[in-house]
Protein backbone atom coordinates (compact mmCIF):
# COMPACT_ATOMS: atom_id res chain seq x y z
CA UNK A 1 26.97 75.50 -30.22
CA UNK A 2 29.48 76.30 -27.73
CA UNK A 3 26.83 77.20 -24.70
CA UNK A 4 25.11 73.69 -25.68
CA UNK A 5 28.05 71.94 -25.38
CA UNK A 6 29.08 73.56 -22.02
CA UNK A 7 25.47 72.85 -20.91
CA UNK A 8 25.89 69.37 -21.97
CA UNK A 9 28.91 69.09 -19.82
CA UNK A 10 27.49 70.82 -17.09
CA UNK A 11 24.63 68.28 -16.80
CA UNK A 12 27.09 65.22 -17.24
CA UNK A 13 28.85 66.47 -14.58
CA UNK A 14 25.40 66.69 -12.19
CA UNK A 15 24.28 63.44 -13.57
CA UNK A 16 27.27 61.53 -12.95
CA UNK A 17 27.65 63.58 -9.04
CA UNK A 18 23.83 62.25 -8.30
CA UNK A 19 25.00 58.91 -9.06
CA UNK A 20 28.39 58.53 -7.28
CA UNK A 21 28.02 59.96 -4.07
CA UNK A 22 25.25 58.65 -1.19
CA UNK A 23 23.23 61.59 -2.00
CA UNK A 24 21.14 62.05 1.06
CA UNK A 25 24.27 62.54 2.93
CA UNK A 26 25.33 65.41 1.03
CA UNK A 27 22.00 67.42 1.73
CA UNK A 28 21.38 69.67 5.08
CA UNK A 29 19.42 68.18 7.43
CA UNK A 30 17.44 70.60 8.40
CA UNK A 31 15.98 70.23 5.00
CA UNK A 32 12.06 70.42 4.60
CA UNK A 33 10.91 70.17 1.24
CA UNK A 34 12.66 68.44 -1.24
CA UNK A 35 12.09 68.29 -4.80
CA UNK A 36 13.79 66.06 -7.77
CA UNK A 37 12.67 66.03 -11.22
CA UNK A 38 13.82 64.67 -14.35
CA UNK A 39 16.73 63.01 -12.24
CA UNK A 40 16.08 59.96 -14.89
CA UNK A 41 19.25 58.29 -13.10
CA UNK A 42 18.25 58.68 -9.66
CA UNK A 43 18.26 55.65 -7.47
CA UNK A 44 19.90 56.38 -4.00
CA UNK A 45 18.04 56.06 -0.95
CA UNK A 46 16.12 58.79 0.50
CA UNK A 47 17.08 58.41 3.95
CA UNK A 48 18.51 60.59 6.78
CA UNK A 49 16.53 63.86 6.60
CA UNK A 50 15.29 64.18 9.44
CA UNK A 51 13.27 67.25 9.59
CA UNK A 52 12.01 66.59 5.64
CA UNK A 53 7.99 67.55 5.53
CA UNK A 54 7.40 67.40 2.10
CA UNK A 55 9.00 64.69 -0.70
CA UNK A 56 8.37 64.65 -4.57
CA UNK A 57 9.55 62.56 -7.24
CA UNK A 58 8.99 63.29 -10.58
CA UNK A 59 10.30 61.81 -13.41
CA UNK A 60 12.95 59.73 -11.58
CA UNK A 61 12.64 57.37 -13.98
CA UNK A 62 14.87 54.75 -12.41
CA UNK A 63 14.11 55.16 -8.71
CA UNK A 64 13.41 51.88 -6.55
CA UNK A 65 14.62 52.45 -3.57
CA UNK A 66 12.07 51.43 -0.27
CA UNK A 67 10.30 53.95 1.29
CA UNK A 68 10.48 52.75 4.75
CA UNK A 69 13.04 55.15 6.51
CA UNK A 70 11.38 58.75 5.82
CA UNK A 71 10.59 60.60 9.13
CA UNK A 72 8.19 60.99 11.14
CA UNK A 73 7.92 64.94 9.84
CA UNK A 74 6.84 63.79 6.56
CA UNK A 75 3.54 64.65 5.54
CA UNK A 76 3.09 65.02 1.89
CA UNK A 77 4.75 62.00 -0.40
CA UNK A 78 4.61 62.79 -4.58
CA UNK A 79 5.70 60.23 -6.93
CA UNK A 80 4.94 60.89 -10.55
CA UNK A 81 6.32 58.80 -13.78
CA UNK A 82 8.72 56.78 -11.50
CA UNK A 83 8.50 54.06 -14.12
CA UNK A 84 10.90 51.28 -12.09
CA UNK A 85 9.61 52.17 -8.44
CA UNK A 86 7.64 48.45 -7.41
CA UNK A 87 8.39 48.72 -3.33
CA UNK A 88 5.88 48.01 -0.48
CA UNK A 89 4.40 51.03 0.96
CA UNK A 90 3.19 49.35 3.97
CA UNK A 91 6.07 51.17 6.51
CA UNK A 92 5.58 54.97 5.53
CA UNK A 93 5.76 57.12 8.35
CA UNK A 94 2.40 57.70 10.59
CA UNK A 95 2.30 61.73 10.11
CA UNK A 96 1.97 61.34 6.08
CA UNK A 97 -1.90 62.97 5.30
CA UNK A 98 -1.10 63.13 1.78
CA UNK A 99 -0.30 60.61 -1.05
CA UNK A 100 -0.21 61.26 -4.36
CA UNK A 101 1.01 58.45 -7.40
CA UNK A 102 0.75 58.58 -10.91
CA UNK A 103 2.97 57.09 -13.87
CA UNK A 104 4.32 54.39 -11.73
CA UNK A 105 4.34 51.79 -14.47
CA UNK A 106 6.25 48.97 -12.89
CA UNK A 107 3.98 49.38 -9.41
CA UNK A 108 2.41 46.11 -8.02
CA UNK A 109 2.52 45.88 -4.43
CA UNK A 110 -0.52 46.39 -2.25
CA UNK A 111 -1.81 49.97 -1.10
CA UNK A 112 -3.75 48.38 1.86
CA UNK A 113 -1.47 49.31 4.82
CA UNK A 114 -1.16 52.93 4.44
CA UNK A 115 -1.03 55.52 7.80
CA UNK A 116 -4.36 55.97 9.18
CA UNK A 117 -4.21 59.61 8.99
CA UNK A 118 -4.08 60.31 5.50
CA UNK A 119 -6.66 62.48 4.44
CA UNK A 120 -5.97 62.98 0.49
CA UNK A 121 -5.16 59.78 -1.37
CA UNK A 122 -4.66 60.23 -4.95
CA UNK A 123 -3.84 57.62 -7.57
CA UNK A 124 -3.91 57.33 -11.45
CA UNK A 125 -2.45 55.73 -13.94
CA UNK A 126 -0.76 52.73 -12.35
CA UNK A 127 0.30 49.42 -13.69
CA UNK A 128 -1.99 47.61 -11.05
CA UNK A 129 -3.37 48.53 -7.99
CA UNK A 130 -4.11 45.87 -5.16
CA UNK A 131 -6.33 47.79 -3.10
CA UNK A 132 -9.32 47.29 -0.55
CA UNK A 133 -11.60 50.04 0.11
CA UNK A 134 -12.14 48.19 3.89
CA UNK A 135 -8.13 48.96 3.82
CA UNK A 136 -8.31 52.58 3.20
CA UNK A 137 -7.12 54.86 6.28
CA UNK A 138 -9.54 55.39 8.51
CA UNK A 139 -9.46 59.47 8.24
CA UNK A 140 -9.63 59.87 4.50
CA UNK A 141 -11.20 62.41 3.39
CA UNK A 142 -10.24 63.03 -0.55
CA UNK A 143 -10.18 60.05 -2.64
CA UNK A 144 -8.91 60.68 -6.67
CA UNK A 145 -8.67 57.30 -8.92
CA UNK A 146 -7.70 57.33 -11.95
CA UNK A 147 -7.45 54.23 -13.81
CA UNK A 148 -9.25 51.35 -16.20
CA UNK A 149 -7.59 48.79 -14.90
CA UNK A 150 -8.75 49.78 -10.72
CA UNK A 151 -12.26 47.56 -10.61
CA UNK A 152 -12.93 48.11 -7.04
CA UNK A 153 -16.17 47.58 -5.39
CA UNK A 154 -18.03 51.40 -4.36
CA UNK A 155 -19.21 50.26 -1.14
CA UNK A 156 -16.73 50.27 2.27
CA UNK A 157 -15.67 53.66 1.55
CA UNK A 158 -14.84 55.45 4.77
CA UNK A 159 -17.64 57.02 6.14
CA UNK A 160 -14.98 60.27 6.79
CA UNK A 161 -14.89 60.85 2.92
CA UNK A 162 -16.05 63.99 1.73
CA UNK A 163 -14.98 64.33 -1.57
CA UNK A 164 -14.49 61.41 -4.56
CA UNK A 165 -13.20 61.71 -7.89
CA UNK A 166 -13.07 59.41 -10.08
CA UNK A 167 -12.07 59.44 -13.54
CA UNK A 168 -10.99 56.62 -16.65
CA UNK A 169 -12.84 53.92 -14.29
CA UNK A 170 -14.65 51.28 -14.77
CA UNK A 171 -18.05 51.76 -12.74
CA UNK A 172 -19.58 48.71 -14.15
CA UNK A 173 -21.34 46.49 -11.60
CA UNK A 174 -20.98 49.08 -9.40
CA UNK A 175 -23.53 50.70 -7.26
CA UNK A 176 -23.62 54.57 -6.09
CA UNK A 177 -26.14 53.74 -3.45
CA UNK A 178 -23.77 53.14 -0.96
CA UNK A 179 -21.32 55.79 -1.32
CA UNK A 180 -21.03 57.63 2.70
CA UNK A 181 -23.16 59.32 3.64
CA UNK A 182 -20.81 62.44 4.87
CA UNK A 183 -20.28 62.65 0.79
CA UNK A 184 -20.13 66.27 -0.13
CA UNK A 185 -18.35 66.09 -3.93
CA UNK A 186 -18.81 63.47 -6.07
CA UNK A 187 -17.01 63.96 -9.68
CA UNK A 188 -17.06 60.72 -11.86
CA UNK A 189 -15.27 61.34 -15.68
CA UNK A 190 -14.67 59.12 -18.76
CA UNK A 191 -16.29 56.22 -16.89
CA UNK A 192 -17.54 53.18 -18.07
CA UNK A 193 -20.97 52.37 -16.77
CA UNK A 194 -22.54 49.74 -19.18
């Protein structure tokens, strides 16, 4: 009882520090890869890290900060079960290649401006997604959906793609006879086709 309540403490004491202090300029900035989960309270900006690569989110309930100061270095961007994030994500930085949201209940805003060089976009379980496939960047090359309420239209997929998954979807009215033609995977699960 005495360790839990220490514990307790110890995490009060974390909690309260990531919420009182501006906490990107408490980190080194040669920093690279930076990881927060379960940080339910988190909701500072994530700005000044300059040499930051990789950035995940999971968890951080509360986060809903923009997006649009990351660096240039930045090339994978993770946000899982960030129920309150809902900002535009039409000023991430060029160099991102990989995108990955899920759980972001609150999410509205459009995906249709994202870098051109992405190569792996992956997205389930969203509250809505306002998304064009004539949009998508130009050099993608892994495309995951996930998601009933994503009715998109098949066709305009960049001819770059090589691999699509698709899963929970709804695939009615839609036709797989103009999927690219550089296609090399195609995994479809749980859709509806009727």
């Amino acid at each position: 009882t005495i360790h839990r309540a220490k514990s307790k403490n110890v995490f009060q004491k974390i909690k309260s520090y990531l919420t009182s202090i501006p906490f990107c300029d408490t980190l080194p900035k040669s920093l690279k890869y930076l990881i927060l989960c379960d940080c339910r309270e988190f909701n500072e900006p994530l700005d000044n890290l300059p040499q930051l690569q990789k950035l995940t989110l999971m968890s951080c309930v509360k986060f809903n900060k923009p997006l649009n100061k990351l660096p240039n270095t930045l090339n994978l961007l993770s946000l899982y079960a960030c129920f309150d994030f809902n900002q535009p994500l039409n000023q991430l930085p060029q160099s991102l290649q990989n995108i990955k949201l899920s759980d972001l209940r609150t999410f509205t805003n459009s995906l249709n401006y994202l870098p051109n060089d992405i190569f792996k976009l992956e997205i389930s379980s969203l509250c809505q997604v306002n998304l064009s496939y004539e949009m998508l960047p130009k050099n993608l090359k892994l495309l995951h959906i996930e998601s009933r309420k994503l009715t998109l239209p098949l066709e305009s997929l960049p001819e770059t793609l090589k691999s699509l998954i698709i899963s929970n979807f709804n695939l009615k009215y839609q036709s797989l006879e103009s999927l690219p033609s550089q296609l090399k995977t195609l995994d479809l699960w749980n859709c509806e086709h009727a």
